[in-house]
C-alpha atoms as a PDB file:
ATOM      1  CA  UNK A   1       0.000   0.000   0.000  1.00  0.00           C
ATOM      2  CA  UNK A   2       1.410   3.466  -0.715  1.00  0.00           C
ATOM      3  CA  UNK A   3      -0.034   7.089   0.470  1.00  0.00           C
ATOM      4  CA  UNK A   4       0.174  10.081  -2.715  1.00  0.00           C
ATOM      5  CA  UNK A   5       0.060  13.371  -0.911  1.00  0.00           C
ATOM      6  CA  UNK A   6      -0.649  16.220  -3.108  1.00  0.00           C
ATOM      7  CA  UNK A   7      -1.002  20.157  -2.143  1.00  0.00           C
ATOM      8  CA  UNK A   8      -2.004  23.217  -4.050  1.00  0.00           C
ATOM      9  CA  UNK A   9      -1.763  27.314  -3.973  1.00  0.00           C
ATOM     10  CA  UNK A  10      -4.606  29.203  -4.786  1.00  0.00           C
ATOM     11  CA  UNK A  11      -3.122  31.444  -7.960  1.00  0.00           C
ATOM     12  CA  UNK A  12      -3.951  34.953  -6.403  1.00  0.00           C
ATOM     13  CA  UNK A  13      -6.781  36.000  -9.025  1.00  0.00           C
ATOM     14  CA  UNK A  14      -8.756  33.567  -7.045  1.00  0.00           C
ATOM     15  CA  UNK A  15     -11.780  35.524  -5.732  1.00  0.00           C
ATOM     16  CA  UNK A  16     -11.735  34.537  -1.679  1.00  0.00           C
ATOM     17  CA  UNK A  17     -15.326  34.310  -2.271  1.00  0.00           C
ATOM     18  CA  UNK A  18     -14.812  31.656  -4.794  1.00  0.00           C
ATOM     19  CA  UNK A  19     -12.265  29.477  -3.009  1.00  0.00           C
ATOM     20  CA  UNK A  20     -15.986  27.334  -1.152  1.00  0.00           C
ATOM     21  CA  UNK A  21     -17.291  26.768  -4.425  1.00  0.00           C
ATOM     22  CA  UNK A  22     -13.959  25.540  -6.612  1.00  0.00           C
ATOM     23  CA  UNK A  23     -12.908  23.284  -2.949  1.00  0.00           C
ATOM     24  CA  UNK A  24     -16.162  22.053  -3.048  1.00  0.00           C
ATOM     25  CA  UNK A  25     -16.196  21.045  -6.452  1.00  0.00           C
ATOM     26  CA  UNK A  26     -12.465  19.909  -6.276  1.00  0.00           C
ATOM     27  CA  UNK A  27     -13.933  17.388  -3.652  1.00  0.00           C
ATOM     28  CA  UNK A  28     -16.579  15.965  -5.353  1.00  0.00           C
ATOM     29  CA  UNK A  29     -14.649  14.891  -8.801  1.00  0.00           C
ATOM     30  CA  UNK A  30     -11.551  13.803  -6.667  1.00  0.00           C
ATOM     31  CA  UNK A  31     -13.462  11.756  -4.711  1.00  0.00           C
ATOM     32  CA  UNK A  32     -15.586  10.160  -7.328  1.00  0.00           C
ATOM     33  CA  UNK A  33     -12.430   8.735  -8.888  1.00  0.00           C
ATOM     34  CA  UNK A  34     -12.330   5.951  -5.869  1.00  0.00           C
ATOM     35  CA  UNK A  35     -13.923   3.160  -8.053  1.00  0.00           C
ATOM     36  CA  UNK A  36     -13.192   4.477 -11.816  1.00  0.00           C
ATOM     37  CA  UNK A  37      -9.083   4.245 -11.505  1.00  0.00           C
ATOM     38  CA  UNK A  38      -7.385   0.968 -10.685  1.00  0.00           C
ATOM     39  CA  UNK A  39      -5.739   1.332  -8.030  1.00  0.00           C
ATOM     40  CA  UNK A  40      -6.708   3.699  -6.246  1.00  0.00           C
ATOM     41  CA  UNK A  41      -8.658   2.669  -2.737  1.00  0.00           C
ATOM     42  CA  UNK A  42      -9.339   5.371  -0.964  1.00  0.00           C
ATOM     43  CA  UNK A  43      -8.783   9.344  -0.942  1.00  0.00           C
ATOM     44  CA  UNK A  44      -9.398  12.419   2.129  1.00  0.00           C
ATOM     45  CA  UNK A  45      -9.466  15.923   0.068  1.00  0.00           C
ATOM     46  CA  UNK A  46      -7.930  18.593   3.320  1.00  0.00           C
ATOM     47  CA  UNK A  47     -10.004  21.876   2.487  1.00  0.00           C
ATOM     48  CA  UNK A  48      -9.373  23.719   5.851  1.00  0.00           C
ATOM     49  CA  UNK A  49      -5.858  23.741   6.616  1.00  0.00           C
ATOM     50  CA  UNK A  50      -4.432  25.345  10.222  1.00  0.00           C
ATOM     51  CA  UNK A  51      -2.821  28.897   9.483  1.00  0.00           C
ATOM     52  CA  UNK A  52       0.676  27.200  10.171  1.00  0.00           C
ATOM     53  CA  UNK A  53       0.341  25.645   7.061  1.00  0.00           C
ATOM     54  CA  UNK A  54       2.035  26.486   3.490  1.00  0.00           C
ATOM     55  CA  UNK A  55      -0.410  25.313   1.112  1.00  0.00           C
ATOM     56  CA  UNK A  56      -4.296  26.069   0.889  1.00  0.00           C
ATOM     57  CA  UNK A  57      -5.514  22.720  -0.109  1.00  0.00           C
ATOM     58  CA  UNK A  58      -4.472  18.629  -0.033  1.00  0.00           C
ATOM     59  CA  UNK A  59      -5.446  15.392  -1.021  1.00  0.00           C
ATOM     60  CA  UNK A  60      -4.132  12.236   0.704  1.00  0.00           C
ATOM     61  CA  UNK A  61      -4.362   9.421  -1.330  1.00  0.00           C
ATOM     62  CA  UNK A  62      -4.092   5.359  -0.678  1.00  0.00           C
ATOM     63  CA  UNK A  63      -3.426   2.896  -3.424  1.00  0.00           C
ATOM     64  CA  UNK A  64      -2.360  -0.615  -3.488  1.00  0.00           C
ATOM     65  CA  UNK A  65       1.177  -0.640  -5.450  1.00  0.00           C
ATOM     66  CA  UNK A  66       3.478   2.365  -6.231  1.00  0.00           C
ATOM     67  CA  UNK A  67       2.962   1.544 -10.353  1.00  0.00           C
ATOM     68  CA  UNK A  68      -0.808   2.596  -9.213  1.00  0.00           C
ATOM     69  CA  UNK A  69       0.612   6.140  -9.046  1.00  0.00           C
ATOM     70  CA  UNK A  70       1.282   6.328 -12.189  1.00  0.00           C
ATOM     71  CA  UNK A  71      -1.708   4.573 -13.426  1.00  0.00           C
ATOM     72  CA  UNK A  72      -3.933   7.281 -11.583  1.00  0.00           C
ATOM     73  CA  UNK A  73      -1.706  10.435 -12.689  1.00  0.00           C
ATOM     74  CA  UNK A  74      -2.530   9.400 -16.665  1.00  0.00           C
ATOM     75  CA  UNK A  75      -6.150   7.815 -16.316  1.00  0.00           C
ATOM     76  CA  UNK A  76      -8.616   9.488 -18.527  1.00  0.00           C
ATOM     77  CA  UNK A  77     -10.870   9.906 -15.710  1.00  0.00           C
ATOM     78  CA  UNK A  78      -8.137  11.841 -13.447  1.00  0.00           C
ATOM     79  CA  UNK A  79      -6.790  14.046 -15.832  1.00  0.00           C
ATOM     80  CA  UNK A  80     -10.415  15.511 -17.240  1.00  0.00           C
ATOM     81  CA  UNK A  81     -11.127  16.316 -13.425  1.00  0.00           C
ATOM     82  CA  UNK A  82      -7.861  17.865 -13.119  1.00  0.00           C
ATOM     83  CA  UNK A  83      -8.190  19.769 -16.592  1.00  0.00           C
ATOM     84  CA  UNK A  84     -11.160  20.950 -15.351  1.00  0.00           C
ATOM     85  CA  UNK A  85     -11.517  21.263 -11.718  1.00  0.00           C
ATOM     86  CA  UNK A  86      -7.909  21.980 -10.144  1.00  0.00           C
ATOM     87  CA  UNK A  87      -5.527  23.278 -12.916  1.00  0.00           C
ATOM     88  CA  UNK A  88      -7.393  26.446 -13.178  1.00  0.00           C
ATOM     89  CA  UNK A  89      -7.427  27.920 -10.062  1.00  0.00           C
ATOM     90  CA  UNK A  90      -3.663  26.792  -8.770  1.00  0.00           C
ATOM     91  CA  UNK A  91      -0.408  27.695  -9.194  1.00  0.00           C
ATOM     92  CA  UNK A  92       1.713  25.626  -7.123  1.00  0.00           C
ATOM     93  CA  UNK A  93       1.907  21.491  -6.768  1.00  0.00           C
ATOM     94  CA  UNK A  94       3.709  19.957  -4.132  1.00  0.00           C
ATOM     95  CA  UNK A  95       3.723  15.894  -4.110  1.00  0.00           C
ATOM     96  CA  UNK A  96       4.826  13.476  -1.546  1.00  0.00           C
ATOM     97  CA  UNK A  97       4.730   9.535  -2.386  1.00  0.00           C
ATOM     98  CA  UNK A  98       5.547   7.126   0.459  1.00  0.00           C
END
């Protein structure tokens, strides 16, 4: 079993008034990808981080093998939601894979 850790930055022309909606919608088509990819078992999207932390937004993932990884970073599925629903809005990816 391996853990995918992912964290974004809001780019700045993201309205603060926005920032709900687009997490709430980042959510959603994250989370509905639990089922469609192979792999991938389980996923926690982080929406409210403490004020200590460096990044506005994260998404710990679980899948069964590290090859998984790379299964779920180039399934069709994954990369219309991030097209779509995360690309737009950030400008900074940090990734942790243990």
């Amino acid at each position: 079993m391996v853990h995918h850790i992912v964290m974004w930055k809001f780019r700045p022309e993201v309205e603060e008034e926005k920032k709900p909606e687009i997490k709430a919608a980042m959510k959603e088509n994250l989370s509905a990808l639990v089922g469609k990819v192979p792999g991938l078992l389980t996923m926690e999207f982080v929406d409210e981080p403490l004020a200590s932390s460096t990044h506005d937004i994260a998404l710990v993932s679980t899948l069964e093998k590290a090859e998984d990884i790379e299964v779920y970073g180039s399934h069709p599925a994954h990369v219309a939601v991030a097209d779509t629903y995360v690309r737009p809005f950030v400008m900074e990816r940090a990734c942790l894979d243990y």
